[in-house]
Each structure stands twice: as C-alpha cells, then as structure tokens.
N, C-alpha and C. Protein backbone atom coordinates (compact mmCIF):
# COMPACT_ATOMS: atom_id res chain seq x y z
N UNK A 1 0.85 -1.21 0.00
CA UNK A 1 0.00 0.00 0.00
C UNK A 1 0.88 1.25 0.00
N UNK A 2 0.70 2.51 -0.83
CA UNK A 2 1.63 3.16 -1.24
C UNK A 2 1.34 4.14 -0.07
N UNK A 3 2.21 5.40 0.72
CA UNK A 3 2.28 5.80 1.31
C UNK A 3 1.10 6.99 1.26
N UNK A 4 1.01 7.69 0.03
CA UNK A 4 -0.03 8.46 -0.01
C UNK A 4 -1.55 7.72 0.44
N UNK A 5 -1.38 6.12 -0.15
CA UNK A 5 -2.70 5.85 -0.07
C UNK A 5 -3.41 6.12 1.45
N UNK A 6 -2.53 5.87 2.12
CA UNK A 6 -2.74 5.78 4.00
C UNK A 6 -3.25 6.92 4.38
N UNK A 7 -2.56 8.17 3.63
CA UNK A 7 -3.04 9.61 3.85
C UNK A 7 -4.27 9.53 3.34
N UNK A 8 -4.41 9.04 2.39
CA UNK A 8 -5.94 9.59 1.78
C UNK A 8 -6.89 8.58 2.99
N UNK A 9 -6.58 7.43 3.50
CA UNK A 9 -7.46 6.24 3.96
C UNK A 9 -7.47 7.12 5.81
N UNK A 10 -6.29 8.14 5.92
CA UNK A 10 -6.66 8.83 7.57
C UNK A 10 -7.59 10.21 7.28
N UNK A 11 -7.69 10.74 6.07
CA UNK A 11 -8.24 11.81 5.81
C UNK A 11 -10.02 11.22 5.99
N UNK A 12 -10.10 10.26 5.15
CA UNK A 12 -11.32 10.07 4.57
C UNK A 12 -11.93 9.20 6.02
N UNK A 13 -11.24 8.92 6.89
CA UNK A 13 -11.88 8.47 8.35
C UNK A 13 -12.11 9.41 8.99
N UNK A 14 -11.36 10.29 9.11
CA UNK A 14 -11.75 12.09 9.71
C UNK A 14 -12.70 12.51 9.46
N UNK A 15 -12.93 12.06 8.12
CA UNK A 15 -14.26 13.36 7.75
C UNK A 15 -15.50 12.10 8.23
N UNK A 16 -15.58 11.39 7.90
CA UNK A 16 -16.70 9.99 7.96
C UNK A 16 -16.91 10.67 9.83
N UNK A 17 -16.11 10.11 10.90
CA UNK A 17 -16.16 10.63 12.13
C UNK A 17 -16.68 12.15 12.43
N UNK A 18 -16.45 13.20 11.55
CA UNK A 18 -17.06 14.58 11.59
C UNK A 18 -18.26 14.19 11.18
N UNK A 19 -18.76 13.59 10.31
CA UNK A 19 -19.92 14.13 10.01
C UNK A 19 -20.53 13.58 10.58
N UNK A 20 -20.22 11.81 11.11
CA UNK A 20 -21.18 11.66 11.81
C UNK A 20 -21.54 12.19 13.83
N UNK A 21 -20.75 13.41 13.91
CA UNK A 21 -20.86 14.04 15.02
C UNK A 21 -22.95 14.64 15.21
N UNK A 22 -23.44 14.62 16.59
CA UNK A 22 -24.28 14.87 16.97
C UNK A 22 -25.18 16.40 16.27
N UNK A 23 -25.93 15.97 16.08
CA UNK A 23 -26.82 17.87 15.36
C UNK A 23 -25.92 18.20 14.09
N UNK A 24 -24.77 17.15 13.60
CA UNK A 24 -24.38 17.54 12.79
C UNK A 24 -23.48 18.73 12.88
N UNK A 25 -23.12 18.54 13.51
CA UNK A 25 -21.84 19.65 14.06
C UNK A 25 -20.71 18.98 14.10
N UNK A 26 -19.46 19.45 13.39
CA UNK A 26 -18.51 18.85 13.62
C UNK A 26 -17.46 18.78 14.79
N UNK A 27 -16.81 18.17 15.24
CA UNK A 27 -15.94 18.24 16.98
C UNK A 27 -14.23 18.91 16.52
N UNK A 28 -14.77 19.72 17.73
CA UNK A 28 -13.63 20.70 17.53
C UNK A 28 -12.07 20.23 17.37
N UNK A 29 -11.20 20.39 16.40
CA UNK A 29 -10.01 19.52 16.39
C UNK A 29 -8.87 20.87 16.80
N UNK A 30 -7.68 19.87 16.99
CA UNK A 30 -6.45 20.76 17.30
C UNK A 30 -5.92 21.57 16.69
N UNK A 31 -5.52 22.79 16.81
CA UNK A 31 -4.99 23.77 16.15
C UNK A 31 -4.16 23.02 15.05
N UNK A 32 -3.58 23.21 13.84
CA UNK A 32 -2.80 22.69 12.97
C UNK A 32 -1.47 23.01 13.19
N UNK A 33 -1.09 24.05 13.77
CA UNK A 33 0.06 24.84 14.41
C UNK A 33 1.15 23.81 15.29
N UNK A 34 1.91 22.85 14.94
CA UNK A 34 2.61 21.83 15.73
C UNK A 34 3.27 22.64 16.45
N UNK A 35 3.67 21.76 17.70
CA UNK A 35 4.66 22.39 19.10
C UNK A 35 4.86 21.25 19.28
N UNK A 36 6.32 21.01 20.35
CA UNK A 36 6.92 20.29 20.85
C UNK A 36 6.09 19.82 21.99
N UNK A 37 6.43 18.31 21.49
CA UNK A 37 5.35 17.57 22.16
C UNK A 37 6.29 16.92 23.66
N UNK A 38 7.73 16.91 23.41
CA UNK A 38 8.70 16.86 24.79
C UNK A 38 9.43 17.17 25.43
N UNK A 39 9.15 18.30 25.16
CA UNK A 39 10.31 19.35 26.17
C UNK A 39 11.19 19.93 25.36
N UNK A 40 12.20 20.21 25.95
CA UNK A 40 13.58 20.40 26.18
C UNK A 40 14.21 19.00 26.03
N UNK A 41 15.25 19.31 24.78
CA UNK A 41 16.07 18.06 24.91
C UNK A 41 16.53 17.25 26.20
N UNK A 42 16.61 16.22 27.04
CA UNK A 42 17.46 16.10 28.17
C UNK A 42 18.96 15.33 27.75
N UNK A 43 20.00 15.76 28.54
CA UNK A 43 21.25 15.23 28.12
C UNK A 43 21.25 14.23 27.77
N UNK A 44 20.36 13.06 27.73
CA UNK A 44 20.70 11.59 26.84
C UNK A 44 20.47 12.07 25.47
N UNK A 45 19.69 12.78 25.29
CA UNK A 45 19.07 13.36 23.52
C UNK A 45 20.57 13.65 23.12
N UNK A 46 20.81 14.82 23.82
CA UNK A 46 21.72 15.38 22.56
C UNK A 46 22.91 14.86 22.96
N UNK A 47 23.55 13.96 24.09
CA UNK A 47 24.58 12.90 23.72
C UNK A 47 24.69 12.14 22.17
N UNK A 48 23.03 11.87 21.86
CA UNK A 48 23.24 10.83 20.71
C UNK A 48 23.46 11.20 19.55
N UNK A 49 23.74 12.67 19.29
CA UNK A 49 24.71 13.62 18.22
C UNK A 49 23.67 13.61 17.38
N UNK A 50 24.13 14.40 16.18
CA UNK A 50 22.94 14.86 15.25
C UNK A 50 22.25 13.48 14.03
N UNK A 51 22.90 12.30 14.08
CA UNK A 51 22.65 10.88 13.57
C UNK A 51 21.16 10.84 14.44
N UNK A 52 20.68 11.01 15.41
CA UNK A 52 19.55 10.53 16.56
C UNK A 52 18.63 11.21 15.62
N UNK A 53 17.53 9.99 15.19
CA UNK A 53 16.58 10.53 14.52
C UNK A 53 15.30 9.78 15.38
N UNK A 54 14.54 10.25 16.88
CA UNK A 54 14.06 9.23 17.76
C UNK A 54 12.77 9.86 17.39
N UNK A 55 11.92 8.76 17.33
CA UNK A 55 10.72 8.58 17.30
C UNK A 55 9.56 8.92 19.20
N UNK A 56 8.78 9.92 19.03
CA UNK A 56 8.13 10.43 20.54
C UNK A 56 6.84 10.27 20.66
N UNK A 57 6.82 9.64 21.42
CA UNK A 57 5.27 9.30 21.80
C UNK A 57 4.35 9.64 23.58
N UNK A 58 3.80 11.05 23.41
CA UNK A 58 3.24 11.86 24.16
C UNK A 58 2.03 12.22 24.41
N UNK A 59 1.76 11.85 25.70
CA UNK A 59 -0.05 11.62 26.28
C UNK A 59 -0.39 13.96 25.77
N UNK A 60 -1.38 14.21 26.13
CA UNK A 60 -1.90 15.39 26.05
C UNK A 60 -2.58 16.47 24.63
N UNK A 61 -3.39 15.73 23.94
CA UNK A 61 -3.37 13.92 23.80
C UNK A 61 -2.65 14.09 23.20
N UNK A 62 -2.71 12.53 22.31
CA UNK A 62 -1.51 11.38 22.20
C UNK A 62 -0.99 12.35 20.97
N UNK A 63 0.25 12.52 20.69
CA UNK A 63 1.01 12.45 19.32
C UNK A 63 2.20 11.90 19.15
N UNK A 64 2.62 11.56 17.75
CA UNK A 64 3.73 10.82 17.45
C UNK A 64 4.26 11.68 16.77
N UNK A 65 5.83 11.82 17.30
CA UNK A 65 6.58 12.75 16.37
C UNK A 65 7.43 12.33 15.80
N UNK A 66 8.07 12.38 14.40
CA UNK A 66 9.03 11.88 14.00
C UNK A 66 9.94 12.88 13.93
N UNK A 67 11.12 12.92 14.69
CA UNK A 67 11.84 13.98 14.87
C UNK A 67 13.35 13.99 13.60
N UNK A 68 12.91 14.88 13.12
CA UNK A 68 14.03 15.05 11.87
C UNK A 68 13.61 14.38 10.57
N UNK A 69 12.77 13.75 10.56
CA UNK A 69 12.51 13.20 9.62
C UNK A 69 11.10 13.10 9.03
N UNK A 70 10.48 13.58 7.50
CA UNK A 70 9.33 14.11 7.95
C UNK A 70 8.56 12.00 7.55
N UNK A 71 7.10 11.88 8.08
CA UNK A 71 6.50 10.72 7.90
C UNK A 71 6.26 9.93 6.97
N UNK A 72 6.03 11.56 5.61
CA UNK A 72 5.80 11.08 4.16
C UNK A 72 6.95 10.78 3.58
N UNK A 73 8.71 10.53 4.40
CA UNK A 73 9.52 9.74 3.62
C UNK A 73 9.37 8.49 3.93
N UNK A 74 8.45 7.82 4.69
CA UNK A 74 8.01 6.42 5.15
C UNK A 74 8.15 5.62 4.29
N UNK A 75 7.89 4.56 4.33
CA UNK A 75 7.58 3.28 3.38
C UNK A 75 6.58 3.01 3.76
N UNK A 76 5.40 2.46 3.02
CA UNK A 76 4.26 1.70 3.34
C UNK A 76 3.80 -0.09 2.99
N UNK A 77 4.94 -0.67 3.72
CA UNK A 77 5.37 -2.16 2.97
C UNK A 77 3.81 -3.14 3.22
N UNK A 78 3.03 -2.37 4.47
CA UNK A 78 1.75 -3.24 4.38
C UNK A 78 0.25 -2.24 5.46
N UNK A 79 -0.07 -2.78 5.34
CA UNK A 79 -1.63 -1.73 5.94
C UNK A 79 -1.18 -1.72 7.27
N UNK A 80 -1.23 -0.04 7.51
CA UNK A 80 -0.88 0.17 8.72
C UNK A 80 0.39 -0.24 9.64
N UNK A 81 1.24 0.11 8.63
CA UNK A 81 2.91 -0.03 9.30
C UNK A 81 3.73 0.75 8.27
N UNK A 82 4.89 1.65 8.88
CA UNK A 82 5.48 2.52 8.31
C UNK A 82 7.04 2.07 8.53
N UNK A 83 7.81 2.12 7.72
CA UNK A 83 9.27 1.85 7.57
C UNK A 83 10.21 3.02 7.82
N UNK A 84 10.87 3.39 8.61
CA UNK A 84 11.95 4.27 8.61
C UNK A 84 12.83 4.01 7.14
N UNK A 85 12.89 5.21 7.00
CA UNK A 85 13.42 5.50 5.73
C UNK A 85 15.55 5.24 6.06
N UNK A 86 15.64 5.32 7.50
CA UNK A 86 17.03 5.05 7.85
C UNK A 86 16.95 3.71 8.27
N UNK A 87 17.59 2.83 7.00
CA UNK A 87 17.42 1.14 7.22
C UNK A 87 19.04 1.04 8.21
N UNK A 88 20.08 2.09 7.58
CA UNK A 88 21.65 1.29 8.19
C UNK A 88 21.19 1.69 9.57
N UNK A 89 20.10 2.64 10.58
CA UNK A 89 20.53 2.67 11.75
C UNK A 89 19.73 1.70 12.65
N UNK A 90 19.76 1.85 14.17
CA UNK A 90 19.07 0.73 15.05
C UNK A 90 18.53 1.76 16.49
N UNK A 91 17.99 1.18 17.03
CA UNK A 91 17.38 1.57 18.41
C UNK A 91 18.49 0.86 19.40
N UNK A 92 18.75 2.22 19.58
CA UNK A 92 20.12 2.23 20.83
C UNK A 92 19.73 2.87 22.46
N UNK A 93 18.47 3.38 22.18
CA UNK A 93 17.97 3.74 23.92
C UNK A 93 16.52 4.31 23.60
N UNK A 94 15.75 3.71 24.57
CA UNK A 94 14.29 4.05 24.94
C UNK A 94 14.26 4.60 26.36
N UNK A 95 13.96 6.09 26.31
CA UNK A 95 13.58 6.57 27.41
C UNK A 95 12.19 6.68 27.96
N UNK A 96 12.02 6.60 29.07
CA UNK A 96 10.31 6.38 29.76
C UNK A 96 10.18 7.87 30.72
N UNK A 97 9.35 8.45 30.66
CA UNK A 97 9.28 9.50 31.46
C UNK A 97 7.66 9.34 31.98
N UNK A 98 7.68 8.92 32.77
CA UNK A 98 6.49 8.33 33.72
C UNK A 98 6.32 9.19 35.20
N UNK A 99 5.03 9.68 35.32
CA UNK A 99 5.26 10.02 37.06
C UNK A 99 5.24 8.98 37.76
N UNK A 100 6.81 9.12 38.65
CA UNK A 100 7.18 7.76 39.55
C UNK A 100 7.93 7.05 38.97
N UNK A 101 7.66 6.91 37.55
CA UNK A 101 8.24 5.94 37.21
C UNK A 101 9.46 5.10 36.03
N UNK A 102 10.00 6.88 35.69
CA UNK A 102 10.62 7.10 35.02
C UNK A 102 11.90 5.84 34.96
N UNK A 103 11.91 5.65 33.69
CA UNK A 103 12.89 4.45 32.94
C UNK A 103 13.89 5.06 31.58
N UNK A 104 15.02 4.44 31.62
CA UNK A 104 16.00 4.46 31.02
C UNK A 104 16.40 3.01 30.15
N UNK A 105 16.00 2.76 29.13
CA UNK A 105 16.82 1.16 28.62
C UNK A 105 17.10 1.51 27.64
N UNK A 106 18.85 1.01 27.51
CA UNK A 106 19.62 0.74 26.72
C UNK A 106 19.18 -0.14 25.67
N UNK A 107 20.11 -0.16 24.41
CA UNK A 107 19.89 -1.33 23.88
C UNK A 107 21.40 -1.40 23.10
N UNK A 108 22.32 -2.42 23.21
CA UNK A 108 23.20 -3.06 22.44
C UNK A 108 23.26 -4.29 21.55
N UNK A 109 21.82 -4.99 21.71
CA UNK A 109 22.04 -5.96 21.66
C UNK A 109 20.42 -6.75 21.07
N UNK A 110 20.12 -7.78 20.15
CA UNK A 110 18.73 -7.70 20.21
C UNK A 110 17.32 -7.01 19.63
N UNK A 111 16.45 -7.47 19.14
CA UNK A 111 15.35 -6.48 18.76
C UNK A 111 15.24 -5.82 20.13
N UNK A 112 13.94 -4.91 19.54
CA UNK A 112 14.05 -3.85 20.43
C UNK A 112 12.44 -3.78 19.97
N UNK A 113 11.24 -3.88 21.06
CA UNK A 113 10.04 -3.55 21.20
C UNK A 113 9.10 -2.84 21.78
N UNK A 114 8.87 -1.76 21.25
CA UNK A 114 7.87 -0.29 22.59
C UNK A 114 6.83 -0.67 22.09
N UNK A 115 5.36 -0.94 23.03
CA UNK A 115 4.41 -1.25 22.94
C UNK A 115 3.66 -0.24 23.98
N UNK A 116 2.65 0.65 22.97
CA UNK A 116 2.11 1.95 23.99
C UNK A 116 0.56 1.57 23.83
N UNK A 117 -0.13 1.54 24.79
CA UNK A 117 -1.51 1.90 24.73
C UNK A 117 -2.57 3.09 24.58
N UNK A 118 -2.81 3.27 24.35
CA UNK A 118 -3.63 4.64 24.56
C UNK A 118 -5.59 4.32 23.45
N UNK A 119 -6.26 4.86 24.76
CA UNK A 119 -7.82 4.27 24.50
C UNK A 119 -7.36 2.73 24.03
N UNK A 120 -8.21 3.01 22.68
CA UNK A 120 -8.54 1.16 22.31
C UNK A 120 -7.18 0.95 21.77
N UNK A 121 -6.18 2.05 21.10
CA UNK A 121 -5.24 1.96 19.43
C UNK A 121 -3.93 1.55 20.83
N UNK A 122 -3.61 1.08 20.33
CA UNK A 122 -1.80 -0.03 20.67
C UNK A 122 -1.28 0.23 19.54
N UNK A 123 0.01 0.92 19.52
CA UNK A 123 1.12 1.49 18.76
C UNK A 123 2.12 0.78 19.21
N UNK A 124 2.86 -0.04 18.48
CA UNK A 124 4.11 -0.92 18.59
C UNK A 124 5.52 -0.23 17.54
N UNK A 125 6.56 0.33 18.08
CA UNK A 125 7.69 0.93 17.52
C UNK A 125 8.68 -0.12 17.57
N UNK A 126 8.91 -1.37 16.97
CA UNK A 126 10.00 -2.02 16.68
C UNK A 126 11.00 -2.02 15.88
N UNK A 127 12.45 -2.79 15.77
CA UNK A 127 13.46 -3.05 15.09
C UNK A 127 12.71 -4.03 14.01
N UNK A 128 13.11 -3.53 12.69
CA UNK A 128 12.64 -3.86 11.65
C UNK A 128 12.97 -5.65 11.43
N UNK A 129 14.25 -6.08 11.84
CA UNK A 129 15.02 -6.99 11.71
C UNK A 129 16.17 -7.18 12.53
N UNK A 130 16.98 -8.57 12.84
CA UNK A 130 18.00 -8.91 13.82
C UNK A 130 19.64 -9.16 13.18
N UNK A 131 19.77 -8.50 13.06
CA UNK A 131 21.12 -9.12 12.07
C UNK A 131 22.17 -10.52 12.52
N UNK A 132 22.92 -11.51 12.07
CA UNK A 132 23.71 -13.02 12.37
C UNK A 132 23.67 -12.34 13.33
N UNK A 133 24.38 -10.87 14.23
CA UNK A 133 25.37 -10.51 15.52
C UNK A 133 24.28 -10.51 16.60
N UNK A 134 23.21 -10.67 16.29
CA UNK A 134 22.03 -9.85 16.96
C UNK A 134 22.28 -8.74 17.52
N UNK A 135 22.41 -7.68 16.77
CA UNK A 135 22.18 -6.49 16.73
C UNK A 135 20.55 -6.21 15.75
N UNK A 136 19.59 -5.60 16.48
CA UNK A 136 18.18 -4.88 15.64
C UNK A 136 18.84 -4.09 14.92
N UNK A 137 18.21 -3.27 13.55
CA UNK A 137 18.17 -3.05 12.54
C UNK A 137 17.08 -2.43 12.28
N UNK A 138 16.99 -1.44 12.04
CA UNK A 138 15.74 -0.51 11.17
C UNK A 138 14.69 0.05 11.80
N UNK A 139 14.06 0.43 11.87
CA UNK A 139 11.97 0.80 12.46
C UNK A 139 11.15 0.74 11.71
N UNK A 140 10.35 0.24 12.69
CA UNK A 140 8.89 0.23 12.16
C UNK A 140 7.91 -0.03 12.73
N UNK A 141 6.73 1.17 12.59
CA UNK A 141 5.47 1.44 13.19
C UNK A 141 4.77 0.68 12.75
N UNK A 142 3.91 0.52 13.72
CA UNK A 142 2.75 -0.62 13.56
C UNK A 142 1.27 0.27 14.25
N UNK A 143 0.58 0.79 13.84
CA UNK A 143 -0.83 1.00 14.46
C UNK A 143 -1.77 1.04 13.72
N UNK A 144 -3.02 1.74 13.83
CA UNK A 144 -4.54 1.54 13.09
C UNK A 144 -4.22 3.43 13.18
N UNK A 145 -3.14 3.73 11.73
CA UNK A 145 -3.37 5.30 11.31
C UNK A 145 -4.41 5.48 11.03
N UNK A 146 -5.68 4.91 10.40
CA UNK A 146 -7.03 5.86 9.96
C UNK A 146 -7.02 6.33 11.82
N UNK A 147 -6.76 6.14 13.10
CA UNK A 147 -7.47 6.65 13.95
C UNK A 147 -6.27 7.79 14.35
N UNK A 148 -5.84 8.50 13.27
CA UNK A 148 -4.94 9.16 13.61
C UNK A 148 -4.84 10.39 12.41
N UNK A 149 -4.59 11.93 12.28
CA UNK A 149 -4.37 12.65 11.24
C UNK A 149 -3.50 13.23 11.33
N UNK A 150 -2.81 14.05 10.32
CA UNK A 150 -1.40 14.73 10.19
C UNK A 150 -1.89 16.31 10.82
N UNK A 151 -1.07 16.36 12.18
CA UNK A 151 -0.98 17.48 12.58
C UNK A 151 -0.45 18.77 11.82
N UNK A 152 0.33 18.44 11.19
CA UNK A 152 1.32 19.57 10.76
C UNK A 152 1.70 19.19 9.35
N UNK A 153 0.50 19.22 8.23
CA UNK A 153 0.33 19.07 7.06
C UNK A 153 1.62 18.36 6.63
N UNK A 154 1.65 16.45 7.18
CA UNK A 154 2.09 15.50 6.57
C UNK A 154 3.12 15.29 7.06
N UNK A 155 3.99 16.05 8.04
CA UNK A 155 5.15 16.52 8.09
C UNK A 155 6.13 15.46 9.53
N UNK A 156 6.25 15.72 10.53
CA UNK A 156 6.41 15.34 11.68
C UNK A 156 5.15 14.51 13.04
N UNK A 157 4.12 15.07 12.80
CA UNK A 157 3.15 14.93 13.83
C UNK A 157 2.41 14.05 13.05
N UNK A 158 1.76 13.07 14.18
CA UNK A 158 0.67 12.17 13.93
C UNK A 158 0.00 12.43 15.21
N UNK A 159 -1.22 13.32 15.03
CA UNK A 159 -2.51 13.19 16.36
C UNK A 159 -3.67 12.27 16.49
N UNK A 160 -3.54 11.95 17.59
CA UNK A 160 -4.78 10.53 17.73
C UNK A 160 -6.27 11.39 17.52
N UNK A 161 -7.35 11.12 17.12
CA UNK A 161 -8.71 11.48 16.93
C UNK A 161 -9.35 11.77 17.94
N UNK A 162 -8.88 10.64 18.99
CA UNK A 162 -9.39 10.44 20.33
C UNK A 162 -8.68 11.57 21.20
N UNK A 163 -9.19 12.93 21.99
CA UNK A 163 -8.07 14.23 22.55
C UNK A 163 -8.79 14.39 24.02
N UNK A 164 -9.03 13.36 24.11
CA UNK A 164 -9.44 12.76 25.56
C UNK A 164 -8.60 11.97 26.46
N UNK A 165 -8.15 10.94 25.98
CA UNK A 165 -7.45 9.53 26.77
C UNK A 165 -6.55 10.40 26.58
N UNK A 166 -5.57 9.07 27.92
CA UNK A 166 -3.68 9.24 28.03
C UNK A 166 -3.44 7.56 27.90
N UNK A 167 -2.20 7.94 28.08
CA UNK A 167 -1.25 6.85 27.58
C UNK A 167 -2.12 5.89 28.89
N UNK A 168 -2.08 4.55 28.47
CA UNK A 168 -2.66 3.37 29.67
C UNK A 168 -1.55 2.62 30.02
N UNK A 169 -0.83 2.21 28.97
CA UNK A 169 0.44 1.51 29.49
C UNK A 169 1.64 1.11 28.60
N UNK A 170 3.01 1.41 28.96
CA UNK A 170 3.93 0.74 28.55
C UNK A 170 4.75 -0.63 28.07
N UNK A 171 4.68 -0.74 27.36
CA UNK A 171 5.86 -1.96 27.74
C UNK A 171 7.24 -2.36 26.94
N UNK A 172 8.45 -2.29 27.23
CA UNK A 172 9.62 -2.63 26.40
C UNK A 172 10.00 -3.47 26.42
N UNK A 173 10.49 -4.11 25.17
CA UNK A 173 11.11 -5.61 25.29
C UNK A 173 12.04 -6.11 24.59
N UNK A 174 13.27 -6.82 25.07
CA UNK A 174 14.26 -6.31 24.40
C UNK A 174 14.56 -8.04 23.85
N UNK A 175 14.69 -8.67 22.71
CA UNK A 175 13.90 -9.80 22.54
C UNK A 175 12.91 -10.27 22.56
N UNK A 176 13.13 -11.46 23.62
CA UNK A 176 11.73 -11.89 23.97
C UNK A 176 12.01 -11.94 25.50
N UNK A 177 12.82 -10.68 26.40
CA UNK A 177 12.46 -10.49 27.66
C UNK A 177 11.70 -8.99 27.46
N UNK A 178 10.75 -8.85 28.81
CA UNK A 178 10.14 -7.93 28.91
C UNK A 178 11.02 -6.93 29.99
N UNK A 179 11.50 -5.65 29.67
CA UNK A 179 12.47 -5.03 30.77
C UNK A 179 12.15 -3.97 31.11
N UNK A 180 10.61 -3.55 30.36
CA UNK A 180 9.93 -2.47 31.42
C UNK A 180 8.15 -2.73 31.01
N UNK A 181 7.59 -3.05 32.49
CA UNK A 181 6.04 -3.41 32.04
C UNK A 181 5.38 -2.17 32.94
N UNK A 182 4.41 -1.20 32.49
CA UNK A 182 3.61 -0.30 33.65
C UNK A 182 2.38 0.05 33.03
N UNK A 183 1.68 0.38 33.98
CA UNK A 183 0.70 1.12 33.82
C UNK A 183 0.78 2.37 33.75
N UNK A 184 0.14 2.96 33.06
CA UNK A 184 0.33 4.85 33.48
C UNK A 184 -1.43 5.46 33.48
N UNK A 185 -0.81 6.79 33.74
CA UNK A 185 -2.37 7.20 33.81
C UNK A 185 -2.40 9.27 33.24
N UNK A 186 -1.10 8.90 32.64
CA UNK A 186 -1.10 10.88 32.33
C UNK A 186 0.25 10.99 32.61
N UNK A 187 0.62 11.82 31.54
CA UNK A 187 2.06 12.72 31.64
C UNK A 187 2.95 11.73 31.18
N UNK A 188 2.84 10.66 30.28
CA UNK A 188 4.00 9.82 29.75
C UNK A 188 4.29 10.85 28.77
N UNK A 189 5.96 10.24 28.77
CA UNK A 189 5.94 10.79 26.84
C UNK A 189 7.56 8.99 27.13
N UNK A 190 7.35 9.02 25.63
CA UNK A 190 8.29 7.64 25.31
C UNK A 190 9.00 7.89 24.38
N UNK A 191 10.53 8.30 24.56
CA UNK A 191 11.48 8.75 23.54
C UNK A 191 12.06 7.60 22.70
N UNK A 192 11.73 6.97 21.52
CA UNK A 192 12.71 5.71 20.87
C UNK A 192 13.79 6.51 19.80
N UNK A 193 15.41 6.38 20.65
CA UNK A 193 16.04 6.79 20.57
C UNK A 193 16.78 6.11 18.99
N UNK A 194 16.79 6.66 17.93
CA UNK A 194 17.56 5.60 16.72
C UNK A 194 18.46 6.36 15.86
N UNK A 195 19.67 5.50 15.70
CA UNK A 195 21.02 6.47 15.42
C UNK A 195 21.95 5.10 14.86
N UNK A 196 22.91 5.66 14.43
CA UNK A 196 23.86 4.86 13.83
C UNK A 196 24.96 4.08 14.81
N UNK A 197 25.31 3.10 14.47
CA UNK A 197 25.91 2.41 15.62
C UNK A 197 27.06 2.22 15.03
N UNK A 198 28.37 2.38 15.68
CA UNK A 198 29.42 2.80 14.96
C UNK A 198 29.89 1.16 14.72
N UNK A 199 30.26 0.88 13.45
CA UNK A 199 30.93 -0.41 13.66
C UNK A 199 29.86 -1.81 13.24
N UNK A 200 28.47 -0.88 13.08
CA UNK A 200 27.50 -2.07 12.32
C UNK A 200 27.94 -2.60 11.30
C-alpha cells in the first residue's frame, strides 16, 4: 500500500467521524500549528549527536513525532505499518518518562520492542530486523493510522482522533524479555532513541 494511499485512507476516516458528530456539528479539532510535544532536549538526547533521529510518543493527547525526519519519507510495505526510511541505523535507547516511574533502557544488543496503549489503538515501535550478531536493525510502526491525522500538514506529527485519553500503558522488550512493564495514567511521553551504531 503506497504511502499516499494511507493519507488519503486517515483523511477520509476524519471526515466519515465529523460528520457523523451529533446535530451535525462537527468536533472541535487541534490547532494545525505543531509544538513540541517533549520538552527540552534532556542530556541523553543530545549525547546521541545529530545521527539521533528518535521517534516520541506523548499523552496530552496522544502524538507521534518523527523527529528530523518528515512521515511522508516512510515506506508503506503493508496496511498500517510505516518503515523508517534510515534502514543502516538501530534503536540504541528508549527513554520512559512516567510520574514515579521514570525508565531508562539501553539497547546493544537484540530487537528492540515499545508497545504503547492509549484508548482502544496499541502502537508498537519495533526493530525492523535482527542481524547473524544480533544487533536490531531498522523501524517500524505498527498502528490503526485511519485513527490518527497529520498534525502539521504530513510533516512530523501524527494526532490521535481520540483528545481525551492518556497513555494506559507501557511496555519494552528487548527480545523476547520484557524489561519495562507499567501502567500509566497521564504525563508519559516515550522517547525511541535511533542512530547509527558505529561499527554495524
């Protein structure tokens, strides 16, 4: 499925959902005007030099940012999953910023799996592939985009439909161990940190 097609298949769920709003009134959506959805860099960010092209995922409500890189250079290899357009790099750190419960995981080694909840839609940010060394390899999004539209005409932002819910729960997994499982309830944001690994 070609990348535009997805755009046209999140547009044309937008409007289907507007119209069928109450009295026929449509529900008020978010300014189009993108802002930083996480702050201020914190010193792990800009350790990972200007190669760090990390993928952010932030309750108030939910958006996905692709930082540096805009969405429509994606690949669209199957319905509802997007390919990082940077195949030589890998997921080298996932940061968790949780109240209470803030997490830090590395990764050297291994796929690499963020699994976010929010309302009904589960967004999964994995390593595309494992290479002989097991070292992960590549990204790629996995969710139900019709429940999602381009904040910032195509560009960086993906906003959920739903501008109610927060994030419900985390989970990272680095293989097939699980090395961070939580619940949340407001104020996550989930940095997937991906950059070039010297020596791949």
């Amino acid at each position: 499925m070609a990348f535009t097609d997805l755009r046209v298949l999140s547009t044309c769920v937008l409007v289907a959902v507007s119209c069928g709003a109450a009295g026929g009134q449509q529900p008020a959506r978010p300014k189009a005007t993108p802002t930083p959805v996480a702050g201020a860099e914190s010193p792990v960010t800009q350790a990972q030099g200007d190669n760090d092209t990390p993928i952010i995922i932030a309750d108030g409500s939910l958006t996905m940012e692709s930082k540096g890189v805009p969405w429509s250079s994606y690949s669209s290899p199957r319905v509802n999953t997007l390919v990082h357009p940077h195949t030589g790099k890998s997921i080298t750190l996932v940061e968790i910023a949780m109240p209470g419960k803030n997490r830090t995981v590395r990764f050297s080694e291994g796929k690499c799996t963020v699994a976010v909840r929010y309302a009904s839609t589960d967004i999964v940010v994995a390593s595309s592939f494992v290479t002989s060394g097991n070292i992960g390899v590549g990204l790629q999004v996995k969710t139900e985009f019709p429940s999602f539209y381009f904040r910032d005409n195509a560009r960086y932002y993906w906003a959920h439909l739903d501008t109610t819910s927060k994030i419900s729960h985390v989970t990272v997994t680095r293989g097939d161990q699980i090395v961070f499982d939580s619940g949340a309830s407001g104020g996550t944001t989930v940095t997937i940190h991906f950059a070039i690994v010297p020596g791949l």
